[in-house]
C-alpha atoms as a PDB file:
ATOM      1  CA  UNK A   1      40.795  83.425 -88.979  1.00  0.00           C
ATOM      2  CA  UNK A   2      42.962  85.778 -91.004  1.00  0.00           C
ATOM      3  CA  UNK A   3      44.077  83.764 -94.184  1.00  0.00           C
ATOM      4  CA  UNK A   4      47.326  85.259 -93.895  1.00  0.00           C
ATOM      5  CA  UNK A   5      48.239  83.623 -90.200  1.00  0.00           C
ATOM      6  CA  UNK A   6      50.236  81.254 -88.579  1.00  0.00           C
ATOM      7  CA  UNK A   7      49.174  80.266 -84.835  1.00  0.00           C
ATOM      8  CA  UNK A   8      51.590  79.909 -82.351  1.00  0.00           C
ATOM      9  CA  UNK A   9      49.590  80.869 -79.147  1.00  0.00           C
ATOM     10  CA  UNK A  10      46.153  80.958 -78.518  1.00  0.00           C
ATOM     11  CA  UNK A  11      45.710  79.431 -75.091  1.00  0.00           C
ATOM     12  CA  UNK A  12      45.221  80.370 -71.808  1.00  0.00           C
ATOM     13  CA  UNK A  13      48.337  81.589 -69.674  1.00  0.00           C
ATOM     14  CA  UNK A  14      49.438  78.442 -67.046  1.00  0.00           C
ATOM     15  CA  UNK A  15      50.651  79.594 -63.556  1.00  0.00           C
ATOM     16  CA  UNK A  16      53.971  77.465 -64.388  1.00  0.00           C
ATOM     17  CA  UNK A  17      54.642  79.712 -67.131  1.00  0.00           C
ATOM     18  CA  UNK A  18      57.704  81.682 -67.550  1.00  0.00           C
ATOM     19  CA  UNK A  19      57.530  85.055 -65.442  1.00  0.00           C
ATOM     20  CA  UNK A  20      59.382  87.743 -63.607  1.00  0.00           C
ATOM     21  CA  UNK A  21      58.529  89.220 -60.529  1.00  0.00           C
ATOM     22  CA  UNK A  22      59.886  92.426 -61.476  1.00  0.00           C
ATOM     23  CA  UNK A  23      56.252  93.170 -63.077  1.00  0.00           C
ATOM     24  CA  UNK A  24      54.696  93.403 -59.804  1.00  0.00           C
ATOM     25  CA  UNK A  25      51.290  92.480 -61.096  1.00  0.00           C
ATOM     26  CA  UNK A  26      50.045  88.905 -60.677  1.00  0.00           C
ATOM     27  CA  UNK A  27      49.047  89.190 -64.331  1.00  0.00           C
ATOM     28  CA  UNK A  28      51.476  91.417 -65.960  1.00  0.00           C
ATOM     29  CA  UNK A  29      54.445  89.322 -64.222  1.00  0.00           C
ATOM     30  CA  UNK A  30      53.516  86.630 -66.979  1.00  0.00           C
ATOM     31  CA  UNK A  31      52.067  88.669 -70.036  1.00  0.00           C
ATOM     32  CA  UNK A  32      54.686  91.074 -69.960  1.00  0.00           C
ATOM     33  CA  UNK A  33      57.617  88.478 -69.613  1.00  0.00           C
ATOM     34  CA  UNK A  34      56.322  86.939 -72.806  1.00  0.00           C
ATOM     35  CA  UNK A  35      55.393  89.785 -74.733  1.00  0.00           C
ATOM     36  CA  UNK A  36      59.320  90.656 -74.187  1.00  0.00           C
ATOM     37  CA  UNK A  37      60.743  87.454 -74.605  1.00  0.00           C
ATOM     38  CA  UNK A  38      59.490  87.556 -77.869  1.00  0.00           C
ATOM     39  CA  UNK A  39      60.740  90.823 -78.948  1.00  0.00           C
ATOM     40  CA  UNK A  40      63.954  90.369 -77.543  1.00  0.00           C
ATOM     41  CA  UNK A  41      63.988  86.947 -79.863  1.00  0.00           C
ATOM     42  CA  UNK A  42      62.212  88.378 -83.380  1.00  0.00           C
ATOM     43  CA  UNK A  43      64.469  91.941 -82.998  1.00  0.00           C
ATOM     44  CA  UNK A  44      61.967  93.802 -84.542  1.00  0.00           C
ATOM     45  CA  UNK A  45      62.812  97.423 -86.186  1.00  0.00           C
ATOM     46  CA  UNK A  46      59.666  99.045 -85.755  1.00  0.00           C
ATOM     47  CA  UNK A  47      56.057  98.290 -83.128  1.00  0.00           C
ATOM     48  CA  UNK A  48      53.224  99.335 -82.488  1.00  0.00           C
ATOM     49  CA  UNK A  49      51.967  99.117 -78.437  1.00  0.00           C
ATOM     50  CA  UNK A  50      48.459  99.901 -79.113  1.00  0.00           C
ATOM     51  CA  UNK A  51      46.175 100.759 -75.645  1.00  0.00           C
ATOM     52  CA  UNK A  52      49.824 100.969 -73.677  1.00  0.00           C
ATOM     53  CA  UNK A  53      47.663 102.282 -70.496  1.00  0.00           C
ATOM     54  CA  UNK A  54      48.083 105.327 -68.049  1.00  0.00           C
ATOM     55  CA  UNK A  55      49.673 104.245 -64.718  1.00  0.00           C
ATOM     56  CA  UNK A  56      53.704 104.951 -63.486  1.00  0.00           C
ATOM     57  CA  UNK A  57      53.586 100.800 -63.866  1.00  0.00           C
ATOM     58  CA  UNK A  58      52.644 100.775 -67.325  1.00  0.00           C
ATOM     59  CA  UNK A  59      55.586 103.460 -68.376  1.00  0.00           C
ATOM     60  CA  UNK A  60      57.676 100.872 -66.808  1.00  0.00           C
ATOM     61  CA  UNK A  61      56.790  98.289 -69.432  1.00  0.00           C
ATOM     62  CA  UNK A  62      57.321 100.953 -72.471  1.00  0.00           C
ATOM     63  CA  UNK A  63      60.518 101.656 -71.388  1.00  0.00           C
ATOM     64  CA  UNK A  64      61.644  98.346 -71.337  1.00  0.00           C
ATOM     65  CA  UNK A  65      60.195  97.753 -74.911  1.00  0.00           C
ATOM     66  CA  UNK A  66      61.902 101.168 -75.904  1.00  0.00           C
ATOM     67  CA  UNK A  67      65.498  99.851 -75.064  1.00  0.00           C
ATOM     68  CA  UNK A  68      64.972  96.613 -77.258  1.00  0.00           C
ATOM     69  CA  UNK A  69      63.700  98.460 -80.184  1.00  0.00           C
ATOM     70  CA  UNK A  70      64.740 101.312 -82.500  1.00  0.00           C
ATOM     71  CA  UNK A  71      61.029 102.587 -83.193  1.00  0.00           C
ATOM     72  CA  UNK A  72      58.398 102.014 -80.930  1.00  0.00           C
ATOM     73  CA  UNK A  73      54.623 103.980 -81.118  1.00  0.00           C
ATOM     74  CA  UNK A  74      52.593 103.617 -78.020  1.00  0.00           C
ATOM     75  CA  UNK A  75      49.330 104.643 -78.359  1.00  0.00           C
ATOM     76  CA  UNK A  76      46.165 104.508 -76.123  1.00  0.00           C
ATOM     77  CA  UNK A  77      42.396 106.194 -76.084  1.00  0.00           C
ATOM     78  CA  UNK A  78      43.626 108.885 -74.011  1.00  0.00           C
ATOM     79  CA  UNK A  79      46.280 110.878 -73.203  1.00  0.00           C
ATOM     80  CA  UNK A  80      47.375 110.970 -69.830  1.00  0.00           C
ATOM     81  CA  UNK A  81      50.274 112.638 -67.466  1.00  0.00           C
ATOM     82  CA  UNK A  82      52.017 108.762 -67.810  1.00  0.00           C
ATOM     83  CA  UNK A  83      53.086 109.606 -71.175  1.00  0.00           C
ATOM     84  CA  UNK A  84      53.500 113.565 -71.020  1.00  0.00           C
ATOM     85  CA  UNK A  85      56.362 114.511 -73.251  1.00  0.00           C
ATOM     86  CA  UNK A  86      56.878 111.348 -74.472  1.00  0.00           C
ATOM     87  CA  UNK A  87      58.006 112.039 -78.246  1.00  0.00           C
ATOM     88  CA  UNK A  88      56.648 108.470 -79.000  1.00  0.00           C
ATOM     89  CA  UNK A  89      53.332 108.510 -77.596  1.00  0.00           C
ATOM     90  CA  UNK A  90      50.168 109.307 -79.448  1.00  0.00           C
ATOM     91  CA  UNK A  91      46.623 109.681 -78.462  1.00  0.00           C
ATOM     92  CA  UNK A  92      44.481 107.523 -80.750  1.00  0.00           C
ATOM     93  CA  UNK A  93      40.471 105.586 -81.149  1.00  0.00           C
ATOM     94  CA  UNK A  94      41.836 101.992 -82.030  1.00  0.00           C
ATOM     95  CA  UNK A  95      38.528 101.760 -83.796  1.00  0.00           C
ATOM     96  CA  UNK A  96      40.229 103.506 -86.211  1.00  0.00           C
ATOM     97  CA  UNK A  97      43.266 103.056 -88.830  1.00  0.00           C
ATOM     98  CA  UNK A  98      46.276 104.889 -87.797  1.00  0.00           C
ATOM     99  CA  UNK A  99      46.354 108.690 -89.576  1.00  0.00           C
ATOM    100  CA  UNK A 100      48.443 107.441 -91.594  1.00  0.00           C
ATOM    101  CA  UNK A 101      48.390 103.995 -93.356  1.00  0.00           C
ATOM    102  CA  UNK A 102      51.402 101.867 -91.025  1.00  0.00           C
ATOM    103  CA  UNK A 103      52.904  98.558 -90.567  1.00  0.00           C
ATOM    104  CA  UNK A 104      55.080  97.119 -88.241  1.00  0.00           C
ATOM    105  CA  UNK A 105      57.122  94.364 -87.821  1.00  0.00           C
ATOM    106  CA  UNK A 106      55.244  93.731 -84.238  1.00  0.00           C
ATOM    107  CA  UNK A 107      52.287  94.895 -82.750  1.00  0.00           C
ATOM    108  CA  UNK A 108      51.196  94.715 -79.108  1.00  0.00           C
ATOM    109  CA  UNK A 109      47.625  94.736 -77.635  1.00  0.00           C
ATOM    110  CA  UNK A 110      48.235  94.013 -74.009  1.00  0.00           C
ATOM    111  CA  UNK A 111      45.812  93.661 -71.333  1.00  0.00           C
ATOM    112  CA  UNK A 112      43.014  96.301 -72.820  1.00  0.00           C
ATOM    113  CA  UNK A 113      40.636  94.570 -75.122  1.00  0.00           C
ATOM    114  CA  UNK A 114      39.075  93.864 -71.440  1.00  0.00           C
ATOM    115  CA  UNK A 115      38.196  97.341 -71.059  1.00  0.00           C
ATOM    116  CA  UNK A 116      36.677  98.537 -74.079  1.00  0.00           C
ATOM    117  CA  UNK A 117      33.440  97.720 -75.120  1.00  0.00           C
ATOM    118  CA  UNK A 118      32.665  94.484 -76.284  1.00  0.00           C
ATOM    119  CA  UNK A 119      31.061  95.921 -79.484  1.00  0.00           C
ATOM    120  CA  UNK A 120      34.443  97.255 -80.134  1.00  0.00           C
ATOM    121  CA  UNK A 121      36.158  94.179 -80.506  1.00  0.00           C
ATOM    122  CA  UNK A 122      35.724  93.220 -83.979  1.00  0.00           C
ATOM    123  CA  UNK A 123      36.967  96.289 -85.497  1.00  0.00           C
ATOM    124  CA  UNK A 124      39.952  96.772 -83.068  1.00  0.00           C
ATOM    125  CA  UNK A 125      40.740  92.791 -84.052  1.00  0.00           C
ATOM    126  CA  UNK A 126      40.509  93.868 -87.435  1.00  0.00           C
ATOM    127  CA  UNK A 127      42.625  97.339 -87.047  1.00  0.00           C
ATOM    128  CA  UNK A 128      45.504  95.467 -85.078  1.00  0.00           C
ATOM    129  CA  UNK A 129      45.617  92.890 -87.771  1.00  0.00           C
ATOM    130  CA  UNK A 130      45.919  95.196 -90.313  1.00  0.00           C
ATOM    131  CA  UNK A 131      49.012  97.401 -88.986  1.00  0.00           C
ATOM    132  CA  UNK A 132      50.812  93.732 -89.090  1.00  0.00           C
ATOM    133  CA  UNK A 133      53.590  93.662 -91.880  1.00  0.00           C
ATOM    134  CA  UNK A 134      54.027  90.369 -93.606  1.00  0.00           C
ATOM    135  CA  UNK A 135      56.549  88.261 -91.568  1.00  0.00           C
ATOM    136  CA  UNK A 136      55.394  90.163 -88.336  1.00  0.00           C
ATOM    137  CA  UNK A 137      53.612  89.454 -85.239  1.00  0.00           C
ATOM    138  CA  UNK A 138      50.578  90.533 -83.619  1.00  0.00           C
ATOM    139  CA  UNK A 139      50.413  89.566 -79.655  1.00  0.00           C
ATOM    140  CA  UNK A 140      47.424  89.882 -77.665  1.00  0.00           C
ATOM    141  CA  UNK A 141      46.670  88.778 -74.062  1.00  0.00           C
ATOM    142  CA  UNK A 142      42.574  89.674 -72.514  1.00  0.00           C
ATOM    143  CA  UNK A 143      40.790  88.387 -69.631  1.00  0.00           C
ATOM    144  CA  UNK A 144      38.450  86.499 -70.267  1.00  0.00           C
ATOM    145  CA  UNK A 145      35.775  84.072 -68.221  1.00  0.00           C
ATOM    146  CA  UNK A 146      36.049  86.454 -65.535  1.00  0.00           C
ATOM    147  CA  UNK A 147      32.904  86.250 -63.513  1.00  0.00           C
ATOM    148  CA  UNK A 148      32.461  89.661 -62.970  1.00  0.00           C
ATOM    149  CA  UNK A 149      34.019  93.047 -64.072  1.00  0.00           C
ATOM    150  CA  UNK A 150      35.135  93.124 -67.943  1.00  0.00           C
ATOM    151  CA  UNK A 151      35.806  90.380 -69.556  1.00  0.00           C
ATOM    152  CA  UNK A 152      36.466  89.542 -73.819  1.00  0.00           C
ATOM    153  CA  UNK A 153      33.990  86.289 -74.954  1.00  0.00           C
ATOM    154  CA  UNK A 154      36.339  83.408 -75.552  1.00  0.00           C
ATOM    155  CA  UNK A 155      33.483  82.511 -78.238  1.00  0.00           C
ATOM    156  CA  UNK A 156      33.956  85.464 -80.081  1.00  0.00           C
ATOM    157  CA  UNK A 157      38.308  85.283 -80.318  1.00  0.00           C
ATOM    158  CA  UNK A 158      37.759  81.306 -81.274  1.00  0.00           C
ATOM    159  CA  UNK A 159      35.187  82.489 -84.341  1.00  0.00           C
ATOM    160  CA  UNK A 160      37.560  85.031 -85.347  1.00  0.00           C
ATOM    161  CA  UNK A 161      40.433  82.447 -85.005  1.00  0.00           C
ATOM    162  CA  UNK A 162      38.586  79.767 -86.534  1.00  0.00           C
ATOM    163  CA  UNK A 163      40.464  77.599 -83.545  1.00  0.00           C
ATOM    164  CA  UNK A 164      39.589  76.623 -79.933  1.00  0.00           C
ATOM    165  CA  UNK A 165      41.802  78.040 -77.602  1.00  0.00           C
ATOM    166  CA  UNK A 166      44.055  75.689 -75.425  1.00  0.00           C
ATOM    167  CA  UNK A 167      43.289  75.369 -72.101  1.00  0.00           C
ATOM    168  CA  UNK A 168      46.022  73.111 -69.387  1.00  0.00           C
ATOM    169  CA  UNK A 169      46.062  73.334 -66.170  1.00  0.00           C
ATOM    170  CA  UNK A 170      47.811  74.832 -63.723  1.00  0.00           C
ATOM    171  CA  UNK A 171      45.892  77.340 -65.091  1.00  0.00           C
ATOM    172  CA  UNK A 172      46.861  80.846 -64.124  1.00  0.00           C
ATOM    173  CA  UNK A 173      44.423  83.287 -61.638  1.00  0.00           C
ATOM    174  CA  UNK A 174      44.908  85.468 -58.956  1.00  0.00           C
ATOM    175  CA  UNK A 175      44.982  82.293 -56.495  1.00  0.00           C
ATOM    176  CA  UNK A 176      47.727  80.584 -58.681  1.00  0.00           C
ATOM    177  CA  UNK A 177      50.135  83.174 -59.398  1.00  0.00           C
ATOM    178  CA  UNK A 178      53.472  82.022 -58.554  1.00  0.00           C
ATOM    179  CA  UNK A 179      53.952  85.881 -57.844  1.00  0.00           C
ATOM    180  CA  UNK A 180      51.832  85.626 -54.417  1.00  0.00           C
ATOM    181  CA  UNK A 181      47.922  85.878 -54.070  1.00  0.00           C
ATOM    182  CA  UNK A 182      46.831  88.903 -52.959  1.00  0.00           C
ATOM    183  CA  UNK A 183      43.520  88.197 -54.300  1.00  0.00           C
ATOM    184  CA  UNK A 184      40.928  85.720 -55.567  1.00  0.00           C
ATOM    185  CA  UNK A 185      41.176  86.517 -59.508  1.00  0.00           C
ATOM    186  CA  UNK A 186      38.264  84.421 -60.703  1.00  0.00           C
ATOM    187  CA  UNK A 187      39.245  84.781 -64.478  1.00  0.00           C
ATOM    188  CA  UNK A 188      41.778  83.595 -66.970  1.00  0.00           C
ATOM    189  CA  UNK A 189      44.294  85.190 -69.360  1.00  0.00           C
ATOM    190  CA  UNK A 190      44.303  84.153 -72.955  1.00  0.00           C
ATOM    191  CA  UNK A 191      47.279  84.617 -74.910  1.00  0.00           C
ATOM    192  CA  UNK A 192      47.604  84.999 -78.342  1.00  0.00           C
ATOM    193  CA  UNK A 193      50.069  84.913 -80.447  1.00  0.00           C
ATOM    194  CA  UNK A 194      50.475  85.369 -84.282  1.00  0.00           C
ATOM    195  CA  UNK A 195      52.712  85.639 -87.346  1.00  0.00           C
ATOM    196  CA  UNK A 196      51.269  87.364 -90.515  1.00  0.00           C
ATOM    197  CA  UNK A 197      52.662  84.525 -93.265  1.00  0.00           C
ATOM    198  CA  UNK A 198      55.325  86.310 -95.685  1.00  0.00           C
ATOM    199  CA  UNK A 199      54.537  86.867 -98.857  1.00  0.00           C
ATOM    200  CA  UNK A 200      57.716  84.805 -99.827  1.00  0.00           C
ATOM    201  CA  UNK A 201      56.774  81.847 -97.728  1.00  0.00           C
END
């Protein structure tokens, strides 16, 4: 784990979880209600979305973080007609540091480490951590166990963590989603959620 961080999530997302149907995705409905619950509450000046996506949907969920705080960056692998124009939007390898050396008071890394490359994951753990200012937060939420389709090892995020990760049922899938099934969903979604210690603490 880090040496520098404080736990407060790193479980897998219950179906009795907070949510809002306004995120019409059986997923996104709970990741995205949390991920902005917890902006709205910390009031941070300046995030990063890292891998903020490419469909109308998606632009929904930066605009929302975009009205709760002054400076956001979203960035993703490629640049796509979602995000043409946007003044706040650049096209970047999350392999990689940002051009230029940045922190933020919150970084976001939701829903994508799925659908990269697993040999990616390390370094993209290591990138997001890195862009987190002291006294800041670093969410993530992955599938993972899914049984087929992409998927991020649970192994590998409890080595890097140096913690198992929580599991209580109801556990949330595409069966359990108190937005409606539409679809058997036979993975989970981890969450996790962390706070880089000051360096006054």
């Amino acid at each position: 784990m880090p040496v520098d961080a404080i736990i407060h999530h790193f479980r897998l997302f219950r179906s009795d979880d907070l949510f809002d149907p306004q995120w019409q995705d059986w997923s996104r409905c709970y990741e995205w209600t949390y991920a902005l619950a917890v902006v709205a509450s910390v009031k941070p000046r300046r995030l990063h979305n890292s891998g903020c996506g490419f469909e109308a949907f998606q632009r929904q969920f930066t605009d929302a973080l975009d009205a709760l705080v002054p400076e956001v960056l979203h960035t993703d692998l490629q640049r796509t007609p979602t995000f043409q124009g946007s003044p706040n939007f650049f096209q970047h390898d999350m392999r990689r540091p940002l051009p230029d050396p940045q922190t933020f008071a919150m970084v976001l890394a939701i829903s994508y480490l799925e659908e990269i490359p697993p040999s990616w994951h390390p370094t993209v753990l290591a990138n997001l951590w890195d862009q987190v200012e002291p006294g800041g937060r670093l969410l993530i939420t992955c599938d993972v166990e899914r049984q087929y389709g992409p998927s991020v090892s649970l192994p590998v995020l409890e080595a890097w963590l140096g913690a198992t990760c929580e599991r209580k049922a109801p556990l949330l899938t595409g069966l359990t989603s108190r937005l409606g099934a539409r679809q058997d969903r036979p993975m989970h979604v981890c969450l996790i959620d962390l706070e880089r210690v000051s360096c006054h603490s």
